[in-house]
Protein backbone atom coordinates (compact mmCIF):
# COMPACT_ATOMS: atom_id res chain seq x y z
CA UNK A 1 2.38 19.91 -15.87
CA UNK A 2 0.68 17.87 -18.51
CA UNK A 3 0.26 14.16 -19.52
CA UNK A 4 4.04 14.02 -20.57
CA UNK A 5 4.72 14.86 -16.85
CA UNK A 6 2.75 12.43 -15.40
CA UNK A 7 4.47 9.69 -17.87
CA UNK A 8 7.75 10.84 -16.48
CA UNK A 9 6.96 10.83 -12.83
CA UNK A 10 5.40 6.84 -13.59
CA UNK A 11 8.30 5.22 -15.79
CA UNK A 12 11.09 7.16 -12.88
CA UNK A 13 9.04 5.47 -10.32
CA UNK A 14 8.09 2.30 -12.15
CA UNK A 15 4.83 2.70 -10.61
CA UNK A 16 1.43 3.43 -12.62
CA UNK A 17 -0.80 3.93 -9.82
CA UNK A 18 -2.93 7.36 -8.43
CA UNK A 19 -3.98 6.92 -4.94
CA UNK A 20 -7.44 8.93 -4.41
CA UNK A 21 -7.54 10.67 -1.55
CA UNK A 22 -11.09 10.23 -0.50
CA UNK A 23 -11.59 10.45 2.92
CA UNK A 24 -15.28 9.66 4.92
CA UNK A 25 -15.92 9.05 8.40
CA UNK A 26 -15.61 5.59 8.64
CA UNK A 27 -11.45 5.67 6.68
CA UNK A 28 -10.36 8.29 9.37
CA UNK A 29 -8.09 5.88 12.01
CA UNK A 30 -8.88 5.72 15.46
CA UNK A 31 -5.76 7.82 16.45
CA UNK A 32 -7.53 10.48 14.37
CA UNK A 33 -10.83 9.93 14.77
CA UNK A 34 -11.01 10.77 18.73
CA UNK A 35 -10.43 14.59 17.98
CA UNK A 36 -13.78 14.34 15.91
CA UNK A 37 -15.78 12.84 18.49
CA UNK A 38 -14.46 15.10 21.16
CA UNK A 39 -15.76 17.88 19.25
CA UNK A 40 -18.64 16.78 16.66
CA UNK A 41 -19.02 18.68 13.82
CA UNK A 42 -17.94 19.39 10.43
CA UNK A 43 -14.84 22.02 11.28
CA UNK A 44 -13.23 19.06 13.80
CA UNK A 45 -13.84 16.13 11.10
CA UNK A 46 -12.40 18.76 8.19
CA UNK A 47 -9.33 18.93 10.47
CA UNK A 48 -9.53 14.95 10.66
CA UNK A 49 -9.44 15.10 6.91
CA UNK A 50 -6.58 17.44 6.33
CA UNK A 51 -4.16 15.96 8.70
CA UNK A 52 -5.27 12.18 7.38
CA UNK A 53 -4.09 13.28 3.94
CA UNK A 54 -1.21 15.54 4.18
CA UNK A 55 0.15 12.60 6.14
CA UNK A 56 -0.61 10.10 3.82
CA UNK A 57 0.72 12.54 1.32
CA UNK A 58 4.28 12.43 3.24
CA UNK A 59 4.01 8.88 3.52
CA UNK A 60 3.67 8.14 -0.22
CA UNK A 61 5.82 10.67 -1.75
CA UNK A 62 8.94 7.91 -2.97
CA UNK A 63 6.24 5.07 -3.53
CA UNK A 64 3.67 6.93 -5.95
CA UNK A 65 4.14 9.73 -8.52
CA UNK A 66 0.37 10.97 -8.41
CA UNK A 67 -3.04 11.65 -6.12
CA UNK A 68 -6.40 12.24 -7.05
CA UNK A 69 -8.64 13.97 -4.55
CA UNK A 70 -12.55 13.35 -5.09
CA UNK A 71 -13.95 17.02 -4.41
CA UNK A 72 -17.26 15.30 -3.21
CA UNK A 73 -15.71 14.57 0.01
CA UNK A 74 -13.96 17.57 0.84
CA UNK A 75 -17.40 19.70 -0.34
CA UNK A 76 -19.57 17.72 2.02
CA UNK A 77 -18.70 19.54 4.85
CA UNK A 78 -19.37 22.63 3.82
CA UNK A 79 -17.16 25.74 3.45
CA UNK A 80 -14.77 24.17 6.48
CA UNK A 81 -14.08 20.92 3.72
CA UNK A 82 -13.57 23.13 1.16
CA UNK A 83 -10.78 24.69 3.23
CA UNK A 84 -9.40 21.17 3.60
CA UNK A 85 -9.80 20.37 0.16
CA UNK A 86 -7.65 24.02 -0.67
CA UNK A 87 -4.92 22.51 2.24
CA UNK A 88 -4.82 19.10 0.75
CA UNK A 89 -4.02 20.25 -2.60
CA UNK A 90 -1.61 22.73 -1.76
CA UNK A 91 0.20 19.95 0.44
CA UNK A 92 0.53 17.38 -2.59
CA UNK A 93 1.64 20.08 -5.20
CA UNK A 94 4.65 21.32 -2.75
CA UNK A 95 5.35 17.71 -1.76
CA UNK A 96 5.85 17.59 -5.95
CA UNK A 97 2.81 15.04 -6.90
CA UNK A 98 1.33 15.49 -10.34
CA UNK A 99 -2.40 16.40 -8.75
CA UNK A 100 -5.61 15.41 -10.44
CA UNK A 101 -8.86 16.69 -9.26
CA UNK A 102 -12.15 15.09 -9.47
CA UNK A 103 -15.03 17.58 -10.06
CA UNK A 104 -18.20 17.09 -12.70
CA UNK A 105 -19.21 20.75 -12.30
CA UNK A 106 -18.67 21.38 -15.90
CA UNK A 107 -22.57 21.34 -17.54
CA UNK A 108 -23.04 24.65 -19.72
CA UNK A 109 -20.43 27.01 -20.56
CA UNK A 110 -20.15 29.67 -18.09
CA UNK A 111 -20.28 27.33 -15.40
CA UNK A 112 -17.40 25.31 -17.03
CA UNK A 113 -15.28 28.42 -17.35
CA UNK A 114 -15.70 29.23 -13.65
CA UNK A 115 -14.17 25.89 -12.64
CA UNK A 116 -11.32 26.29 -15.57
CA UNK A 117 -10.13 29.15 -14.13
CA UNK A 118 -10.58 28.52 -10.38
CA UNK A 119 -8.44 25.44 -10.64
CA UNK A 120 -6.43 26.20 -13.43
CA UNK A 121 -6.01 30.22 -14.03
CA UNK A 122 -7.15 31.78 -10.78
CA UNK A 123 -9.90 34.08 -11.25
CA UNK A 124 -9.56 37.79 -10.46
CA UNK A 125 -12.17 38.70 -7.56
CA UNK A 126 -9.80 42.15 -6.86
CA UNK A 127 -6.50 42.25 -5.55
CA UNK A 128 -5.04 39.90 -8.06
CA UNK A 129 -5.56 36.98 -9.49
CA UNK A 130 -5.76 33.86 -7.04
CA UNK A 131 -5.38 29.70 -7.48
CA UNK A 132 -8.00 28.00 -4.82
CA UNK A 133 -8.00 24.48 -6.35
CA UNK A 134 -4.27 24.38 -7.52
CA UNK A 135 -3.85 20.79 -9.59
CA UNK A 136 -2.19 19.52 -12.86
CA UNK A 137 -5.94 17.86 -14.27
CA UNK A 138 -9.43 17.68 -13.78
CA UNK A 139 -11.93 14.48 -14.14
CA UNK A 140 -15.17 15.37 -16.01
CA UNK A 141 -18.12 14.13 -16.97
CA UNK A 142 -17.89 14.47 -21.13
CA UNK A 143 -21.54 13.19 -21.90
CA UNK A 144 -22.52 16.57 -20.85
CA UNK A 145 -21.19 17.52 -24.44
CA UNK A 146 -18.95 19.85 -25.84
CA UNK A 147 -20.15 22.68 -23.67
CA UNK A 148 -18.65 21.51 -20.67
CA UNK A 149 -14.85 20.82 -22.32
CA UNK A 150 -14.12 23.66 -24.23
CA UNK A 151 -13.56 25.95 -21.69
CA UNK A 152 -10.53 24.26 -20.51
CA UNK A 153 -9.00 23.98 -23.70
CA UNK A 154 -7.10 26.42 -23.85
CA UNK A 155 -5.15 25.66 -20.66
CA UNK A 156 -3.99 22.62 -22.82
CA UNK A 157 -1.76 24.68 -24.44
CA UNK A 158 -0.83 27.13 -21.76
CA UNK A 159 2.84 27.94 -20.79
CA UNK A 160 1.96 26.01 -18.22
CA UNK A 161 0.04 23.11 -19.67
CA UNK A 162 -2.85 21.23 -17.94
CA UNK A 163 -5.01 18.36 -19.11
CA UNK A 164 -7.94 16.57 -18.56
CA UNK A 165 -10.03 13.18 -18.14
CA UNK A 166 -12.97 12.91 -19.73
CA UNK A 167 -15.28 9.91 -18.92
CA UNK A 168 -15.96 7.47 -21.26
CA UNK A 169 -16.54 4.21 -19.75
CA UNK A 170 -16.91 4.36 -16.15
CA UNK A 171 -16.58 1.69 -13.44
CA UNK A 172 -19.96 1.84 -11.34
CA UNK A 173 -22.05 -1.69 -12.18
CA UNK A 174 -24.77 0.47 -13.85
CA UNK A 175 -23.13 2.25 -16.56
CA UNK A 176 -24.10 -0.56 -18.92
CA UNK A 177 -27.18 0.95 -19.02
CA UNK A 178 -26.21 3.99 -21.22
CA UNK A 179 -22.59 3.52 -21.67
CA UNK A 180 -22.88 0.20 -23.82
CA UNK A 181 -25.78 1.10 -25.43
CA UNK A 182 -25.89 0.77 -29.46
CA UNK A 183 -25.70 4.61 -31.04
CA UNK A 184 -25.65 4.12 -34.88
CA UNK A 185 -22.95 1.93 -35.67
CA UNK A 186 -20.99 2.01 -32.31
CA UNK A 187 -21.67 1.78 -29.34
CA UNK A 188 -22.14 4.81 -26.61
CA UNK A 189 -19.01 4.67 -24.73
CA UNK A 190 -17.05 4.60 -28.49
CA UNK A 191 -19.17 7.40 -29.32
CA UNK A 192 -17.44 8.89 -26.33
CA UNK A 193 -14.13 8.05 -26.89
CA UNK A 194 -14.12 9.41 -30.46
CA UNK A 195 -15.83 12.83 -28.68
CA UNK A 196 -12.33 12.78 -27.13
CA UNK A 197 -10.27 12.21 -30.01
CA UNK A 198 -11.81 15.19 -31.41
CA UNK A 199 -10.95 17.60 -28.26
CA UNK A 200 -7.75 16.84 -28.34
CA UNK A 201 -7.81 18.08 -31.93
CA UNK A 202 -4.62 15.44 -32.43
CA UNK A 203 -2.20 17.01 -29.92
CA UNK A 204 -0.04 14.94 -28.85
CA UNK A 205 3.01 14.59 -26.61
CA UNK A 206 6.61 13.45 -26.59
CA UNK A 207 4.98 10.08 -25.06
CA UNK A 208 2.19 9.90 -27.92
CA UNK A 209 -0.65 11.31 -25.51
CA UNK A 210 -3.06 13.51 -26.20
CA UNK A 211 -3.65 16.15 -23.31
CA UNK A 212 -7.04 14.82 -23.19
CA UNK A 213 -7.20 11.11 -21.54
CA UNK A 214 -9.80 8.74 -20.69
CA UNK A 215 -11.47 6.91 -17.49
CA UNK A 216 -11.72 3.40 -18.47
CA UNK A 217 -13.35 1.10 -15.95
CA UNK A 218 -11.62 -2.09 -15.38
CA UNK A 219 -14.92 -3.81 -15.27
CA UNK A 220 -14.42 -5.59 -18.60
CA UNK A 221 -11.06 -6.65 -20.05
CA UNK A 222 -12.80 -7.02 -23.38
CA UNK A 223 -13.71 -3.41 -23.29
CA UNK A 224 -10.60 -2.51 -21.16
CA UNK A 225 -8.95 -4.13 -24.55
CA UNK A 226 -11.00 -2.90 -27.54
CA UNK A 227 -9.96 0.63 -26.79
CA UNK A 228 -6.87 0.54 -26.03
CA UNK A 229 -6.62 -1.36 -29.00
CA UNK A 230 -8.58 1.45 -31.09
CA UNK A 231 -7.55 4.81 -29.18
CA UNK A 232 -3.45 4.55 -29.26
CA UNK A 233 -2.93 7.94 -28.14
CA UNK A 234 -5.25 8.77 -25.54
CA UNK A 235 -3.74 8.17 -21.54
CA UNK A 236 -6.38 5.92 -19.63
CA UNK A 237 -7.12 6.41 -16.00
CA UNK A 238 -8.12 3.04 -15.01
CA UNK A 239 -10.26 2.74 -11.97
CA UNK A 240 -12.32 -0.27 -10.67
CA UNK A 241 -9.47 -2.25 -9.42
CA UNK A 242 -9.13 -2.26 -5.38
CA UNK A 243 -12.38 -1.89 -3.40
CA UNK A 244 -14.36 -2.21 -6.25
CA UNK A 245 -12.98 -5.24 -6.78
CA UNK A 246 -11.80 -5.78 -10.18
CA UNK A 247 -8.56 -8.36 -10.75
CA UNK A 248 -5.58 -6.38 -11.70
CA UNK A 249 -4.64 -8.31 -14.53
CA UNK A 250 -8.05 -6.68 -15.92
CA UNK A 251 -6.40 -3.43 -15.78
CA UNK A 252 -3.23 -4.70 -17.16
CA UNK A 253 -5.01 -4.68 -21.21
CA UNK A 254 -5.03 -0.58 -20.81
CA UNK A 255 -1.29 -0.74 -21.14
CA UNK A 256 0.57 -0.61 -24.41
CA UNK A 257 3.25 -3.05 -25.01
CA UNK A 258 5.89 -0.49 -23.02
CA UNK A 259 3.84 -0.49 -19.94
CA UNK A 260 2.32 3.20 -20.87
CA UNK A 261 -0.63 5.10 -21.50
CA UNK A 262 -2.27 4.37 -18.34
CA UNK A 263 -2.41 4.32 -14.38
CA UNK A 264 -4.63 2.12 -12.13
CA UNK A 265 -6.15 4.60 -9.79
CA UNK A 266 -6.98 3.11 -6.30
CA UNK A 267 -8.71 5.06 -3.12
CA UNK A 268 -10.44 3.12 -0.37
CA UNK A 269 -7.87 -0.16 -0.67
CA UNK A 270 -4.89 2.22 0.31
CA UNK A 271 -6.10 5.10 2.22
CA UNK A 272 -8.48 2.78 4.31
CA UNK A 273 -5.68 -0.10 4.52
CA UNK A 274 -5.11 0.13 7.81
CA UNK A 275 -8.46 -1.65 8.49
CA UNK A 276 -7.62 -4.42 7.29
CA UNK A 277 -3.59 -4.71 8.58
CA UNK A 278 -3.22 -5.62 12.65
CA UNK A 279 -1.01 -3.59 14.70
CA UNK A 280 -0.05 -1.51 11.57
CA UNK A 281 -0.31 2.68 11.71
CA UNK A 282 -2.20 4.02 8.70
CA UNK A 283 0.73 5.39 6.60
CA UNK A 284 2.40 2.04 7.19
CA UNK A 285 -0.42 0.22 5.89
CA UNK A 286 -0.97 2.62 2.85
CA UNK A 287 2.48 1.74 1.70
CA UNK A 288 2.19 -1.90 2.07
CA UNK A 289 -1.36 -1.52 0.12
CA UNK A 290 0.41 0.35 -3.08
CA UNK A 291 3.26 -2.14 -2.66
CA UNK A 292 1.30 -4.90 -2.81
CA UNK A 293 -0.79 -3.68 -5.93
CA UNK A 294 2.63 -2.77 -7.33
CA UNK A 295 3.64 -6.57 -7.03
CA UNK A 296 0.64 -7.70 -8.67
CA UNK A 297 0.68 -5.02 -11.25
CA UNK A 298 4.07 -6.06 -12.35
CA UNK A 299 2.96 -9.88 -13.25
CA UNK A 300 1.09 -8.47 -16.29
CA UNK A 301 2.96 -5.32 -16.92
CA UNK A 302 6.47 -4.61 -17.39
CA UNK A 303 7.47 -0.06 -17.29
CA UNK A 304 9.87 0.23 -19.67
């Protein structure tokens, strides 16, 4: 699956949004939550977790074509979350969601290869090869440098193609502090963008896309704008918009004038919806969360 895929699944469904799956504590429902507390620990909240998403994940299957789980979560529990995080991904892939992984494990080259292969090829520990962390994509941190990207380049191009998203200007209130910082004649997070450009060594899809996208805050439409308006082929993953609090119609500039090239991807405003919606189960409320962003999604941007 590739970014060609994920295109398809958003202009069949009308719908450019990722939902993160990101569970903590304080998202897991009551209804949920009680099996935790009658047995503390990290194997009864890893349970919590897993049966949270996979229902979610049945929930949302017509309403959005892709999830993004945030391995952080999953990996704070120890080995029994990284047995969730295996369960969780294995759910979404059979329930036929393109699957993007969140992971910055990716700093020198051996250590990026080990990730590549573990959720990409499968590496080979005897007995055959084997897929723990099966997805479509992988977030990364690309200001590590080259080191930590061209590992998985080759499974751009495999018979089964993969891509990636590589940070370049991300939506936490701080990344002014490096990200917009003058380098040369540009600034840093252009510096970054063009670093992608150059990885995706001007592949590109039926759609125009590089296999190689972008995470493009929704901070600042001005930004949001300049490089969309600069970087025509490159697929943005827009985050910022939902808990973080970002208008919508921010988002709306990463869009080209077909209403591709980009997904709004939204976590705690879905998955933890039922917080905020009275008398309303949790899978309930997720879909009335991504319908509602849908609505206000669609005053700016048109799918063609």
């Amino acid at each position: 699956m590739s970014i060609d895929a994920l295109q398809s699944k958003i202009r069949r469904l009308k719908t450019p949004i990722i939902v993160g799956l990101d569970p903590t504590p304080e998202l897991i429902p009551p209804e949920l939550r009680s099996a935790w507390e009658n047995r503390p620990g990290p194997e009864a909240l890893a349970e919590c977790y897993t049966r949270f998403c996979e229902t979610l994940l049945e929930a949302l299957k017509d309403a959005v074509p892709a999830v993004k789980l945030q391995s952080a979560c999953f990996s704070a529990l120890g080995w029994q979350g990284v047995k969730a995080l295996q369960e969780v991904l294995a759910c979404a892939k059979g329930l036929g969601y393109y699957v993007l992984l969140e992971t910055m494990r990716s700093d020198v080259g051996h250590i990026a290869e080990l990730t590549a292969n573990s959720v990409f090829g499968g590496p080979d520990w005897g007995g055959g090869r084997q897929l723990p962390y099966p997805c479509d994509g992988l977030v990364l941190n690309g200001y590590l440098g080259s080191d930590g990207i061209r590992p998985f380049q080759p499974w751009l191009t495999a018979q089964e193609p993969k891509n990636l998203f590589v940070v370049v200007k991300s939506s936490n209130p701080s990344s002014s502090e490096l990200q917009d910082l003058i380098s040369g004649d540009r600034v840093v997070h252009r510096a970054m963008a063009d670093l992608v450009l150059r990885w995706n060594r001007e592949r590109r899809g039926k759609f125009g896309y590089g296999e190689i996208g972008a995470v493009v805050g929704a901070q600042s439409p001005s930004i949001v704008q300049e490089l969309r308006k600069h970087y025509d082929s490159l697929f943005f993953l827009v985050p910022g918009c939902g808990a973080q609090g970002c208008p919508v119609k921010y988002a709306a500039y990463a869009f080209d004038r077909m209403g591709h090239g980009a997904a709004l991807c939204v976590s705690r405003s879905v998955i933890g919806a039922w917080r905020e919606q009275a008398d309303a189960d949790y899978p309930q409320a997720a879909l009335k969360a991504v319908e509602k962003l849908k609505n206000q999604l669609a005053a700016h941007v048109t799918v063609l």
